[in-house]
C-alpha atoms as a PDB file:
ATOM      1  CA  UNK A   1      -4.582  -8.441 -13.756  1.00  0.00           C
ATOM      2  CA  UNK A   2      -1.500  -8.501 -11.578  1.00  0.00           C
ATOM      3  CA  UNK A   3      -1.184  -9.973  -7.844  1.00  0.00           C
ATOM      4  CA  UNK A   4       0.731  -8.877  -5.060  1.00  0.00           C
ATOM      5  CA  UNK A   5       1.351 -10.506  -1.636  1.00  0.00           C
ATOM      6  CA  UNK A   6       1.356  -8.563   1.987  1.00  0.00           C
ATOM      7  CA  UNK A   7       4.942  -9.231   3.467  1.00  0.00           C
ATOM      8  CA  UNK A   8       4.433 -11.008   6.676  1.00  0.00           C
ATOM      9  CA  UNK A   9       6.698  -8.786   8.939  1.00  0.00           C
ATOM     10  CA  UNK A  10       4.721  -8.188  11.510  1.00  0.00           C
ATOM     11  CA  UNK A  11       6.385 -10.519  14.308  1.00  0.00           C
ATOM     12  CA  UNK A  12       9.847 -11.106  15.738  1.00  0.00           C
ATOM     13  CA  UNK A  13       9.399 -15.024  15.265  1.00  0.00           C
ATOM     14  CA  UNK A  14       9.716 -13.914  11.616  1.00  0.00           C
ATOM     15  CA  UNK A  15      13.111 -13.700  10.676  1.00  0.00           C
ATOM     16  CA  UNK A  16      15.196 -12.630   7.919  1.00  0.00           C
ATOM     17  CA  UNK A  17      15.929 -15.697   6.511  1.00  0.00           C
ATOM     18  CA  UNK A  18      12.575 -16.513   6.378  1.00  0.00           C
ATOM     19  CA  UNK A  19      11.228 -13.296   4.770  1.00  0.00           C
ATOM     20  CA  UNK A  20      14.034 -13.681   1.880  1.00  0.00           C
ATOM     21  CA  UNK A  21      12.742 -16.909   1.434  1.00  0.00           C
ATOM     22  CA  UNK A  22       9.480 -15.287   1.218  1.00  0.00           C
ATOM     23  CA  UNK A  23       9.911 -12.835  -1.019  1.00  0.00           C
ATOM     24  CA  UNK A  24      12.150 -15.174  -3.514  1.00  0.00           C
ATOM     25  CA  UNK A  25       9.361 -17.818  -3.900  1.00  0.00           C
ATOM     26  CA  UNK A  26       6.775 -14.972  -4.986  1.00  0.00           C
ATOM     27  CA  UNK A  27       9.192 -13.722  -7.365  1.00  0.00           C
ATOM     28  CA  UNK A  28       9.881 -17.404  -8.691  1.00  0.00           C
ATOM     29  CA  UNK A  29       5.842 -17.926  -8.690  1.00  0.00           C
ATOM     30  CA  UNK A  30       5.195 -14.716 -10.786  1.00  0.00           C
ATOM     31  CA  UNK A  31       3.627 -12.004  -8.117  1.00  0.00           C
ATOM     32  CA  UNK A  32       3.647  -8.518  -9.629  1.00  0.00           C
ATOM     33  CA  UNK A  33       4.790  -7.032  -6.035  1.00  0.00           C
ATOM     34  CA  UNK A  34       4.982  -7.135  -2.187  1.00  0.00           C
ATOM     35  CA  UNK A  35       3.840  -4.826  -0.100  1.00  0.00           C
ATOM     36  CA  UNK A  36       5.393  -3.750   3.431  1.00  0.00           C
ATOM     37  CA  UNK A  37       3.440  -2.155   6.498  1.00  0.00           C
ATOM     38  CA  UNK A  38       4.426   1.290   8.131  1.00  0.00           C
ATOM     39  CA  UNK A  39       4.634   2.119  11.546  1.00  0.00           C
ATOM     40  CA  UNK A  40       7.183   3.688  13.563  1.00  0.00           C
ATOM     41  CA  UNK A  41       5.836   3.486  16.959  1.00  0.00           C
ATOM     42  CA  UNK A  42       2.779   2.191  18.444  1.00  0.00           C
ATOM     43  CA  UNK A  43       1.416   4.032  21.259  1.00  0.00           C
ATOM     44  CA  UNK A  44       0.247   2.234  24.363  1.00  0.00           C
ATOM     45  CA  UNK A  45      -2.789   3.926  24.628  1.00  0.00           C
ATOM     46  CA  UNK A  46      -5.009   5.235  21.318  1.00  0.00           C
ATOM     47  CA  UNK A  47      -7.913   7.254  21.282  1.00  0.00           C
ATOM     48  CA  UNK A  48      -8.814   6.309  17.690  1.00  0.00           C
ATOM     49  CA  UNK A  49     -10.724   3.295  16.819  1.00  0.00           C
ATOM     50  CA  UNK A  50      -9.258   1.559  14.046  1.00  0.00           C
ATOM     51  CA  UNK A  51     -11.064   1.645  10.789  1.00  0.00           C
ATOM     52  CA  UNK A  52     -10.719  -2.449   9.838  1.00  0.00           C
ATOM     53  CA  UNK A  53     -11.893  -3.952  12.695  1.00  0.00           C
ATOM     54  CA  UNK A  54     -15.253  -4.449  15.053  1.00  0.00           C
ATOM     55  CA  UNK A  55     -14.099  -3.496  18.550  1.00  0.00           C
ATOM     56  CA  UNK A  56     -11.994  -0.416  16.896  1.00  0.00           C
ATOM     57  CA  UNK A  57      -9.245  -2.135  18.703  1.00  0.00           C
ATOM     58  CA  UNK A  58      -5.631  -2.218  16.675  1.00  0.00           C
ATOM     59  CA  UNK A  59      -5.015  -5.709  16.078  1.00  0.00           C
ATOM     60  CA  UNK A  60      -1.291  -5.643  15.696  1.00  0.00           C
ATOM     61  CA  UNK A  61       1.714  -5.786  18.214  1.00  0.00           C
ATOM     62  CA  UNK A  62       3.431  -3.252  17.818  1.00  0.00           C
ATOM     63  CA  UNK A  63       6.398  -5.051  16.501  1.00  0.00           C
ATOM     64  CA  UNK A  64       7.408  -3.277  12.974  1.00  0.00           C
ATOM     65  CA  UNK A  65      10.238  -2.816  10.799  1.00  0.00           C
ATOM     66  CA  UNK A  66      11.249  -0.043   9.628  1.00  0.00           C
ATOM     67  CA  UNK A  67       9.719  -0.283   5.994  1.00  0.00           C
ATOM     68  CA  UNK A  68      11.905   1.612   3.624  1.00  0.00           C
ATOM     69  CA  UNK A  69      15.126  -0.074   5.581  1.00  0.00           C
ATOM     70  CA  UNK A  70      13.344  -3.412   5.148  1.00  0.00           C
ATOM     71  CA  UNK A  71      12.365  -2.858   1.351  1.00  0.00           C
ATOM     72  CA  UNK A  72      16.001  -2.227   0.703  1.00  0.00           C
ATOM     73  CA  UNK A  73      17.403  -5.031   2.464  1.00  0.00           C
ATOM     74  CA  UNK A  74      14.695  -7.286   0.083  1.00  0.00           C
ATOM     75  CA  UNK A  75      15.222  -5.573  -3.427  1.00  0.00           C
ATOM     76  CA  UNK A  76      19.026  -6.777  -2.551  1.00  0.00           C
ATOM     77  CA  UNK A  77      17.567 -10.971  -2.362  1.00  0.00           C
ATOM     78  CA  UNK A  78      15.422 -10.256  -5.892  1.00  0.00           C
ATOM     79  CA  UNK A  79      15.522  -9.850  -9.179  1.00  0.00           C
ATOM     80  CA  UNK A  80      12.201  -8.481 -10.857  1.00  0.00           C
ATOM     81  CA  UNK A  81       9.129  -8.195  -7.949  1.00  0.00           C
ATOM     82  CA  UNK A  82       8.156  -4.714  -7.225  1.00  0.00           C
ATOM     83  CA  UNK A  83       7.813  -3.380  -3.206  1.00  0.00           C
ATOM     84  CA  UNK A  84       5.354  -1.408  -2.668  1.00  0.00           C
ATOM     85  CA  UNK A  85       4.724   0.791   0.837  1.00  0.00           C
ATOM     86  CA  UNK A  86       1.159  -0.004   2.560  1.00  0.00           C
ATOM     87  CA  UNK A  87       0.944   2.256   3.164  1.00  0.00           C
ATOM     88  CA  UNK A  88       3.395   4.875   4.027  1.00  0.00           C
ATOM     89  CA  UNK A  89       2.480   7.406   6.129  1.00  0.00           C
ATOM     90  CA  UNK A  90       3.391  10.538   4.658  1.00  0.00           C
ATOM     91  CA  UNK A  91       3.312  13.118   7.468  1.00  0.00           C
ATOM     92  CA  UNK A  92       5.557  11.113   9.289  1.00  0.00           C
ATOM     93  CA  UNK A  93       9.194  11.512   7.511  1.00  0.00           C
ATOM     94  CA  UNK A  94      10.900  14.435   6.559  1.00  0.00           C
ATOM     95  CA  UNK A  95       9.795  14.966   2.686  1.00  0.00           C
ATOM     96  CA  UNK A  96      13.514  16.118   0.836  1.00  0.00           C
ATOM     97  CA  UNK A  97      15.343  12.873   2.922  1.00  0.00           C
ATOM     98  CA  UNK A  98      12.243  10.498   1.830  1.00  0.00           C
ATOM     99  CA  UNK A  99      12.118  11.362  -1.142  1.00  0.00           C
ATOM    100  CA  UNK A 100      15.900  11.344  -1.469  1.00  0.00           C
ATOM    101  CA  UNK A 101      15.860   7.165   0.071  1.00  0.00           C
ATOM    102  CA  UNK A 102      13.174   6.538  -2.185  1.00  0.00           C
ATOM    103  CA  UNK A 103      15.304   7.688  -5.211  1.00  0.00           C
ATOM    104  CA  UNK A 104      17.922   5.665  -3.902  1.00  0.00           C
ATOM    105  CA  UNK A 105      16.339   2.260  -3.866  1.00  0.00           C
ATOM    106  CA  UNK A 106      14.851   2.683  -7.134  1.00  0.00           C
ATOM    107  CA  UNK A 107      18.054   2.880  -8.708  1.00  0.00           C
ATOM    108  CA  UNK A 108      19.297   0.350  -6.658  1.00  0.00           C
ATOM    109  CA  UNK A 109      16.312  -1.724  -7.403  1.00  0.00           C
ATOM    110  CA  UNK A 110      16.866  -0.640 -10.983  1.00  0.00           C
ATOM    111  CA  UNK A 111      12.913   0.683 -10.994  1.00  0.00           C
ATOM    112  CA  UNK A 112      11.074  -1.506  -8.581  1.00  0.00           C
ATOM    113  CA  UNK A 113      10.069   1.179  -5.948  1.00  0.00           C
ATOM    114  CA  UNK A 114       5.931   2.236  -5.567  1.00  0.00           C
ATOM    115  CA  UNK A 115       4.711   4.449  -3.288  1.00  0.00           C
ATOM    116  CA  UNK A 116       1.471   3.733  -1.490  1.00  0.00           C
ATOM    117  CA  UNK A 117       0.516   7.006   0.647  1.00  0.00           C
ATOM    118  CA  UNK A 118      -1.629   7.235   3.183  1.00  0.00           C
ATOM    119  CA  UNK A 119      -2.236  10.141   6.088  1.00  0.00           C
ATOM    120  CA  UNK A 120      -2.392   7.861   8.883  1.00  0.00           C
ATOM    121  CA  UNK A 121      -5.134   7.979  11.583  1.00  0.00           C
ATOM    122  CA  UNK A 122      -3.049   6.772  15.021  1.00  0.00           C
ATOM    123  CA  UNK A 123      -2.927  10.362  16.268  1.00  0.00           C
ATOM    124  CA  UNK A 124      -0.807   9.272  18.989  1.00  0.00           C
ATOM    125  CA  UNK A 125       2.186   8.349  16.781  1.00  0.00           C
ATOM    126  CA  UNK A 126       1.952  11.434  15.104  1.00  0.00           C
ATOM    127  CA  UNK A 127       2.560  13.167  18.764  1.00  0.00           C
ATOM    128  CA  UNK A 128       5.426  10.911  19.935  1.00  0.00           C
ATOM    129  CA  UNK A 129       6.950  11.763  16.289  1.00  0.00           C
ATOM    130  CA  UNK A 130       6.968  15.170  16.353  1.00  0.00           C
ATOM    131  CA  UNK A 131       4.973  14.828  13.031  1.00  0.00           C
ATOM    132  CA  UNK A 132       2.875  18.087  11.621  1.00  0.00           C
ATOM    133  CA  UNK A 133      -0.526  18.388  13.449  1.00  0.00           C
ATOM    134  CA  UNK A 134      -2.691  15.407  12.780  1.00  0.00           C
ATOM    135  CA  UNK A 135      -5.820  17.535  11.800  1.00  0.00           C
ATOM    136  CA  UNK A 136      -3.498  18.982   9.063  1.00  0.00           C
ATOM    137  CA  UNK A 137      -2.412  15.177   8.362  1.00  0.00           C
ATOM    138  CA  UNK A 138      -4.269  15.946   4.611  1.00  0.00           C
ATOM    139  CA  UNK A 139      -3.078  19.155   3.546  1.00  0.00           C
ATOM    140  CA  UNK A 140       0.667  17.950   5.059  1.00  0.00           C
ATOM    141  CA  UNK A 141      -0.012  14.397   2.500  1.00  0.00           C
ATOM    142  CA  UNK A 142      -0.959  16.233  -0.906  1.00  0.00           C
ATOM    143  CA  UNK A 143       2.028  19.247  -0.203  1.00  0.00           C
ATOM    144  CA  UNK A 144       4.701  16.474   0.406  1.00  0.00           C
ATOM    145  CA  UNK A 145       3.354  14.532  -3.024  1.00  0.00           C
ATOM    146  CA  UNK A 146       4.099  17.621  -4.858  1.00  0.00           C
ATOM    147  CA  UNK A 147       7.598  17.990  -3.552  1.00  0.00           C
ATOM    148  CA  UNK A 148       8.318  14.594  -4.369  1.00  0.00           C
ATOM    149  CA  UNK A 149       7.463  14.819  -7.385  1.00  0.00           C
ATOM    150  CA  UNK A 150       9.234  17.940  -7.980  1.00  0.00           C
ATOM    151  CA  UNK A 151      12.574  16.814  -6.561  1.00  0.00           C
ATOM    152  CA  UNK A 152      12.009  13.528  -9.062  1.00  0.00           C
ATOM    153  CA  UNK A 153      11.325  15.393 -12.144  1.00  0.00           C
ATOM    154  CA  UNK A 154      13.201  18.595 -12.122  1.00  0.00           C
ATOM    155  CA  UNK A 155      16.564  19.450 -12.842  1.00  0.00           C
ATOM    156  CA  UNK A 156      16.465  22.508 -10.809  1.00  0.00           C
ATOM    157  CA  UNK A 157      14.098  21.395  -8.198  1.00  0.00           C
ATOM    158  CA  UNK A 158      12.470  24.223  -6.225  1.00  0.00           C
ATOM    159  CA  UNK A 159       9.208  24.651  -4.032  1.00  0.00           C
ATOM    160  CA  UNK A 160       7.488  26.874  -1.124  1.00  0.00           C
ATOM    161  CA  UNK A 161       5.012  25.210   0.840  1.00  0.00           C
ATOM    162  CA  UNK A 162       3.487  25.533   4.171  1.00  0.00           C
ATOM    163  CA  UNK A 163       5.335  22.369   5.355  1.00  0.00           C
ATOM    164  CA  UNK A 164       8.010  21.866   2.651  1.00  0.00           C
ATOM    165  CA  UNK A 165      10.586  24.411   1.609  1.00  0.00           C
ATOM    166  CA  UNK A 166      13.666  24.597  -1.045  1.00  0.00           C
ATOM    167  CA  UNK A 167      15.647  25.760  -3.598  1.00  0.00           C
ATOM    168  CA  UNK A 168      19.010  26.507  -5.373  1.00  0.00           C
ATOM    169  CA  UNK A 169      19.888  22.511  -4.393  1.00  0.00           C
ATOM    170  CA  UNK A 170      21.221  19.838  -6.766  1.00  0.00           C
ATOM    171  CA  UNK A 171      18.732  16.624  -5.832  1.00  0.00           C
ATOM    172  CA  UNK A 172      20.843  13.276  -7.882  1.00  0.00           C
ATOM    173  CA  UNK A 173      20.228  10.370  -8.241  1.00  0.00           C
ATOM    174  CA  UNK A 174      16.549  10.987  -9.825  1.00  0.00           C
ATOM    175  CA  UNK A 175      14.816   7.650  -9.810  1.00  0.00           C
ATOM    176  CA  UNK A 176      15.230   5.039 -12.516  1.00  0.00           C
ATOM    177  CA  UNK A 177      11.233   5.134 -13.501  1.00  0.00           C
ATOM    178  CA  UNK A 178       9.945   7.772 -16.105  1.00  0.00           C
ATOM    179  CA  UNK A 179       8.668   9.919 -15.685  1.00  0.00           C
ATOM    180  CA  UNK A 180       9.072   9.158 -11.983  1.00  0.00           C
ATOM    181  CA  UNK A 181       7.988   6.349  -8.937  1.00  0.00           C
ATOM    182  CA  UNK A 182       4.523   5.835  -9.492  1.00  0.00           C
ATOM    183  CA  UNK A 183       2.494   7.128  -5.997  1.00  0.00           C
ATOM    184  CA  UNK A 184      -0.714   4.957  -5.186  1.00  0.00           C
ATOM    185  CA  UNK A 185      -3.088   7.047  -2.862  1.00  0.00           C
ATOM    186  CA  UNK A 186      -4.507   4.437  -0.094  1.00  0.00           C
ATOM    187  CA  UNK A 187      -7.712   4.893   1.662  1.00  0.00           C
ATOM    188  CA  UNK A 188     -11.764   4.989   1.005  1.00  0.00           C
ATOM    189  CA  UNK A 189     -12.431   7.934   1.805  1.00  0.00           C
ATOM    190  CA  UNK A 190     -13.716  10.926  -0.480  1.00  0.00           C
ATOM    191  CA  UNK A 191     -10.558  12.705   0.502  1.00  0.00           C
ATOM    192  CA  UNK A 192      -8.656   9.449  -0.284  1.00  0.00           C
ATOM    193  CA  UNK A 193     -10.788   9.642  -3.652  1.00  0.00           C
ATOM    194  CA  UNK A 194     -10.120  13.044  -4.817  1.00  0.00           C
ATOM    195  CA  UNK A 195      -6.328  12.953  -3.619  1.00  0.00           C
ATOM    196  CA  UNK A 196      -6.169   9.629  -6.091  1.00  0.00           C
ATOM    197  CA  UNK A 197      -7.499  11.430  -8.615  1.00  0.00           C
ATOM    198  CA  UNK A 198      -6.290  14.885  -8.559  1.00  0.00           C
ATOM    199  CA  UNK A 199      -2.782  13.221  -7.261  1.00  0.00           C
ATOM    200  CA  UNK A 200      -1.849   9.683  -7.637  1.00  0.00           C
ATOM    201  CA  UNK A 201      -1.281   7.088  -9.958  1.00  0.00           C
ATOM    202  CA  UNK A 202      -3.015   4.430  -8.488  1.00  0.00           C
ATOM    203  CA  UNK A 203      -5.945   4.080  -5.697  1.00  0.00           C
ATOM    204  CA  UNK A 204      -5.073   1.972  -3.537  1.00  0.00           C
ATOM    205  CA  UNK A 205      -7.667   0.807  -0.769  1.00  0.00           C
ATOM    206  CA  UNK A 206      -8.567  -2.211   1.124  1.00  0.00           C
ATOM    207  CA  UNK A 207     -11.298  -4.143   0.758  1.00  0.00           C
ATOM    208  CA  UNK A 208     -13.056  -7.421   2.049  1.00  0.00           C
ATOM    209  CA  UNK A 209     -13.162  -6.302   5.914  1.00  0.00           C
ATOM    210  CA  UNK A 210     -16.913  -6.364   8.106  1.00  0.00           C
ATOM    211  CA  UNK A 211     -15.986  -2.832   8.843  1.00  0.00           C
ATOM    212  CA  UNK A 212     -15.066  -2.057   4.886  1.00  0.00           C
ATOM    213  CA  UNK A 213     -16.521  -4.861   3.054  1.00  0.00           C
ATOM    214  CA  UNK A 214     -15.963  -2.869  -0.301  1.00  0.00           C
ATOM    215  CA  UNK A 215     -17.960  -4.639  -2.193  1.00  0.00           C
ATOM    216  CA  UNK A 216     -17.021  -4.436  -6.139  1.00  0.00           C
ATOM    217  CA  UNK A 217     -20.532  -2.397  -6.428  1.00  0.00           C
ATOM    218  CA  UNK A 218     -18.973  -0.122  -4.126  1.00  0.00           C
ATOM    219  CA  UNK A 219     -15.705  -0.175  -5.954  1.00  0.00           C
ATOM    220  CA  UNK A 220     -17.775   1.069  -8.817  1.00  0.00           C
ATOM    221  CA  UNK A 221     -18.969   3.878  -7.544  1.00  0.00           C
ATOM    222  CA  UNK A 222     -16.131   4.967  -6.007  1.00  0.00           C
ATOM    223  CA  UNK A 223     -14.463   4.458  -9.182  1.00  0.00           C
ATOM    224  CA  UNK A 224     -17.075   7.125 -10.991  1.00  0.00           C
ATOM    225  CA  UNK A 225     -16.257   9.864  -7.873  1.00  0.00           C
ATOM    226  CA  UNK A 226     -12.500   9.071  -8.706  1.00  0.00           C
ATOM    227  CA  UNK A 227     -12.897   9.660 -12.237  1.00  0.00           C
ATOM    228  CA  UNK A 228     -14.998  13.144 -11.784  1.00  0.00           C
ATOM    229  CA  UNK A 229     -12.227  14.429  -9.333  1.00  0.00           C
ATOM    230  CA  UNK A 230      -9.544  13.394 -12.520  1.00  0.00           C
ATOM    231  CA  UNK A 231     -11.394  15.179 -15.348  1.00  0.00           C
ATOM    232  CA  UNK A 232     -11.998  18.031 -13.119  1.00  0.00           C
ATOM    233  CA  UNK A 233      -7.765  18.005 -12.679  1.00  0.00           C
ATOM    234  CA  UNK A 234      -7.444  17.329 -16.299  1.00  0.00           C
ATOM    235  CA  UNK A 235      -6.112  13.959 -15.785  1.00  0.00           C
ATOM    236  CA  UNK A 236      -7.399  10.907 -17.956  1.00  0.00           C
ATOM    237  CA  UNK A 237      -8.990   8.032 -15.197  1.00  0.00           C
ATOM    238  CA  UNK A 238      -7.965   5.648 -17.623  1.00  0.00           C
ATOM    239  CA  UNK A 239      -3.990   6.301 -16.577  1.00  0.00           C
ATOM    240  CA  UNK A 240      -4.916   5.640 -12.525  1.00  0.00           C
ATOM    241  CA  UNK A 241      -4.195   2.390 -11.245  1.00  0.00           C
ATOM    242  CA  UNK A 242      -6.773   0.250  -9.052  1.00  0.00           C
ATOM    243  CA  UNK A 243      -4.965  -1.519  -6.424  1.00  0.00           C
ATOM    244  CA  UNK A 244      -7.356  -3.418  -4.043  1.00  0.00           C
ATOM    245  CA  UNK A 245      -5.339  -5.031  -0.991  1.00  0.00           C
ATOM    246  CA  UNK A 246      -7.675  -8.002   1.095  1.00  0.00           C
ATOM    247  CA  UNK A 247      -6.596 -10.784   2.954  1.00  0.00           C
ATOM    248  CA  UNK A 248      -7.210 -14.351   2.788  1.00  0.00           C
ATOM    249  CA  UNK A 249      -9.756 -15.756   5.473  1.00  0.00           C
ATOM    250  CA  UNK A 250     -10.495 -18.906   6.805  1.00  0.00           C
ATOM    251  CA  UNK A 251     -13.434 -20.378   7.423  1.00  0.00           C
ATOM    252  CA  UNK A 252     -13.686 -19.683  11.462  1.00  0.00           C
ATOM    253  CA  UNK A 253     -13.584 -15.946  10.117  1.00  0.00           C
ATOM    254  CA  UNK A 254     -16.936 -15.973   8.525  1.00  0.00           C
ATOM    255  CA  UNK A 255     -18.800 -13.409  10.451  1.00  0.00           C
ATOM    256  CA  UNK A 256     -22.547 -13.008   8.533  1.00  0.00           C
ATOM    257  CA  UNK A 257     -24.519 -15.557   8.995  1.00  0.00           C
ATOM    258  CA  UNK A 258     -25.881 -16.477   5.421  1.00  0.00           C
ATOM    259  CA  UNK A 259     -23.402 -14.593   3.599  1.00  0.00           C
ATOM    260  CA  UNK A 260     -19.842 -15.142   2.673  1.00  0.00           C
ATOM    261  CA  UNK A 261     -17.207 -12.740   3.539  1.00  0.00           C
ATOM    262  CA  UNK A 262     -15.502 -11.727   0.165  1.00  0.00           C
ATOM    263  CA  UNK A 263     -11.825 -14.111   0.237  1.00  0.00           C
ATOM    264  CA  UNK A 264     -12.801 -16.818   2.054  1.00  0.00           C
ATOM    265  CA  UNK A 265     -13.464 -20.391   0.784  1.00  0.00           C
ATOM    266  CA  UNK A 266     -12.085 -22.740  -1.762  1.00  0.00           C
ATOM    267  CA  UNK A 267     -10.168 -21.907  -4.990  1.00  0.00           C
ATOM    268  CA  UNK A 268     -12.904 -21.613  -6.789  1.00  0.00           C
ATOM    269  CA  UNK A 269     -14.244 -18.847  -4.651  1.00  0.00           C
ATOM    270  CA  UNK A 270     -11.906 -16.838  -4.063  1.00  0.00           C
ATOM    271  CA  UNK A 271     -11.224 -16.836  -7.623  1.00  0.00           C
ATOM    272  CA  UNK A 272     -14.916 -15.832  -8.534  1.00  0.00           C
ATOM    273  CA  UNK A 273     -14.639 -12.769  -6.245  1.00  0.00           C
ATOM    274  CA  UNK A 274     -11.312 -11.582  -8.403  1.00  0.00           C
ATOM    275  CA  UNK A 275     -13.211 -11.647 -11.079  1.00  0.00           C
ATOM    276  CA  UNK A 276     -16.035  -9.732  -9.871  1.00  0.00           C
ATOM    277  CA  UNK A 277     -13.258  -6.929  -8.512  1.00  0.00           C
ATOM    278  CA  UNK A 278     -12.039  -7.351 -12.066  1.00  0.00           C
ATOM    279  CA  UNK A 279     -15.390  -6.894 -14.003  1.00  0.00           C
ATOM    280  CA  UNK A 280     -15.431  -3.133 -12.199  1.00  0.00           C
ATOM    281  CA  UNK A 281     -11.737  -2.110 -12.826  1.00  0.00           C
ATOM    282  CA  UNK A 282      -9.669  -4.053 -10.285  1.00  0.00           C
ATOM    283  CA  UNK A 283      -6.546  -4.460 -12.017  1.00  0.00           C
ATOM    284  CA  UNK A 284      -3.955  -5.141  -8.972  1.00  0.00           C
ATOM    285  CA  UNK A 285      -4.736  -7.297  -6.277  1.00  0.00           C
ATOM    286  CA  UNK A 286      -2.605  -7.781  -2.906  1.00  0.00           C
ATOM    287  CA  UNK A 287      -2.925 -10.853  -0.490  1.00  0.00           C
ATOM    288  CA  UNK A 288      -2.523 -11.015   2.987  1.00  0.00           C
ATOM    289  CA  UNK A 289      -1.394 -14.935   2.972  1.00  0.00           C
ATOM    290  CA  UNK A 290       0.034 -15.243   6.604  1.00  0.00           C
ATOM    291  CA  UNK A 291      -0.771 -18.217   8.485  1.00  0.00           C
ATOM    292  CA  UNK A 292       0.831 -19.176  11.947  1.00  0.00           C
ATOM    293  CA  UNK A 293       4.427 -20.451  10.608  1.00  0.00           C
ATOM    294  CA  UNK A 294       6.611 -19.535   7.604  1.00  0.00           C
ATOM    295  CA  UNK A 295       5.928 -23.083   6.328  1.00  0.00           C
ATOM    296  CA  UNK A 296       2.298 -22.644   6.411  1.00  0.00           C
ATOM    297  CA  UNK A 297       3.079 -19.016   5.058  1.00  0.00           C
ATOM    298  CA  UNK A 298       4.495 -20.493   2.034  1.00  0.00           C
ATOM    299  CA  UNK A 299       2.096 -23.646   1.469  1.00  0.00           C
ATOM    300  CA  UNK A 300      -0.614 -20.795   0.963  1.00  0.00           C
ATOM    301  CA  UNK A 301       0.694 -18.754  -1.190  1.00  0.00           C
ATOM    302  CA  UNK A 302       1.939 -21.505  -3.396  1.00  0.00           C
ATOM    303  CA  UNK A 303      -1.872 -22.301  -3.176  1.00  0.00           C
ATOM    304  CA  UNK A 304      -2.717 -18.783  -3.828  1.00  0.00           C
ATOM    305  CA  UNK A 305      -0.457 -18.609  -7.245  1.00  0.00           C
ATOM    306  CA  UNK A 306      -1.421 -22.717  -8.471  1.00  0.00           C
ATOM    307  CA  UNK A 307      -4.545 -22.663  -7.790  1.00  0.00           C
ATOM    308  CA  UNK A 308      -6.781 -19.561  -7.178  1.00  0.00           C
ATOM    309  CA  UNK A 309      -4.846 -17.209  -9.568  1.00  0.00           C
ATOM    310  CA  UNK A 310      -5.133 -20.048 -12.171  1.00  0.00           C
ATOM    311  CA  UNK A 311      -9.064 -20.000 -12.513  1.00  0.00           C
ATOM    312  CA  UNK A 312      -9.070 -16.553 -12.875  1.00  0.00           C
END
C-alpha cells in the first residue's frame, strides 16, 4: 500500500517556506504523494450544502492557491514524491491550455503529475467563472477526459465535442508517463463510479466523514458497481487504482457516542482501520495531517510515517 499526505495550503499563515519544508520531509519519510486542493473562488453566499460536513456549511476560508501554479512551484523543492490534484475541478479550466500545463509539469517533474478529477458541486463558482452550465458539470467532466487524453497520446491530436473542439494542431511536449498522466476520478457517487470505471485510472473518494463515513463494507460494494461499469467498457478492474483520502481526527472529534469514527485514536488504531481499507482493495491512502502550526504539522506526520504506517 502507498500513503499520501493532504498539503496544508489552506491558510495565509502558511507560507512557502514552510510548505517546502513540508513537502521535503514527506519525501525524506517515504510518502508515495501529496495532494493539493482546488478552488478558484469562493462565493460569499452558496446555495449548496456541502457533502462532508453536518450543517452543509463549507468549512474552509476561502483562502486557496492556485493548485497547478502551486504543484509546480513544489515539484521544483523535490526529487521523487508524486502531486496529485484533489481534486481538480474539471469544468472549470479551459481543456487544450490544462491539458497543455499539465504536460508541462510532468516533464518538468520528469513523471510525477496525477490527475484527480472531480465535477465540483459549488454552483456559485461555476457562475462567477464563466464555467459550462453546472447541470452539464458531468457530461462537460467525461468530454474534457477524452480530450486530454487525446492531446496526450496522439501525434495528430484531433476531436469534436460539444464543449471541446480541434484539429490540424501540433500539441508538444506530450507528458513523460506512458502511456499518459494517470486520471483518478474523485467522488462516491454512482456517476463518480461509472466515470472511474468507464474513464479513470484510479477512484479516488473520501472516506471517514459522519456525512460519508465510507465504511470499508461500503468500499466493497462500491468496488463491485465499479468493476461492472469496467467490464461493461471492456476495461480490466484489476488496472483501476483505489485511492481513499481521510483525515486524521482527534479525540474532541468523536461524534457517535459508542462508536469510533474511522482515523481517530492511537497508532494502533488508526493502523487497524488501514488494514481493514486494505483487506477490500484500498491500495493508496491520503492523510489530512494539519494541526494548528507547521511544527505541530510536522510532529504528526513524522508520527503518521514512524508509527502508524509501521504497524501496518
Amino acid at each position: 500500500m502507498e500513503f499520501g499526505l493532504h498539503l496544508p495550503a489552506s491558510s495565509s499563515a502558511v507560507k512557502s517556506e514552510d510548505l517546502i519544508r513540508f513537502v521535503q520531509t514527506a519525501e525524506t519519510l517515504g510518502f508515495y504523494c501529496i495532494t493539493v486542493a482546488d478552488h478558484v473562488i469562493v462565493p460569499k453566499n452558496i446555495s449548496i450544502p456541502y457533502p462532508y460536513t453536518v450543517d452543509g456549511k463549507y468549512p474552509g476560508t476561502g483562502y486557496h492557491l492556485e493548485t497547478l501554479t502551486t504543484m509546480s512551484f513544489l515539484a521544483g523543492a523535490t526529487e521523487r514524491i508524486r502531486f496529485i490534484t484533489s481534486v481538480m475541478i474539471a469544468p472549470y479550466r479551459n481543456p487544450v491550455i490544462t491539458a497543455k500545463m499539465l504536460a508541462s509539469l510532468d516533464v518538468l517533474s520528469r513523471g510525477r503529475v496525477i490527475v484527480g478529477l472531480g465535477v465540483g458541486w459549488m454552483k456559485e463558482e461555476f457562475d462567477n467563472l464563466k464555467a459550462p452550465p453546472f447541470r452539464e458539470r458531468g457530461r462537460v467532466t467525461d468530454e474534457y477526459i477524452s480530450a486530454f487524453r487525446e492531446l496526450w497520446t496522439k501525434e495528430h491530436p484531433s476531436f469534436n465535442g460539444k464543449y471541446c473542439n480541434f484539429s490540424d494542431i501540433i500539441f508538444l511536449p506530450k507528458p513523460v508517463q506512458k502511456p499518459t498522466i494517470p486520471i483518478w476520478i474523485g467522488g462516491h457517487s454512482k456517476q463518480a463510479l461509472r466515470r472511474a470505471g468507464e474513464l479513470g485510472d484510479g477512484w479516488h473518494p473520501i472516506g471517514g466523514v459522519p456525512t460519508i463515513p465510507l465504511e470499508p463494507e461500503d468500499v466493497a460494494r462500491d468496488l463491485e458497481m465499479l468493476a461492472g461499469y469496467a467490464q461493461k467498457a471492456g476495461r480490466n478492474p484489476k488496472d483501476i487504482r483505489v485511492a481513499l483520502k481521510g483525515s486524521l481526527f482527534d479525540r474532541e472529534k468523536q461524534i457517535a457516542p459508542g462508536k469510533r469514527r474511522r482515523f481517530l485514536g492511537d497508532a494502533e488504531e488508526i493502523a487497524s482501520d488501514i488494514r481493514d481499507y486494505r483487506q477490500v482493495g484500498v491500495d493508496t491512502m491520503i492523510f489530512d495531517v494539519r494541526r494548528p502550526t507547521p511544527t505541530e504539522t510536522l510532529e504528526r506526520m513524522e508520527w503518521m510515517a514512524k508509527e502508524v504506517i509501521a504497524k501496518t
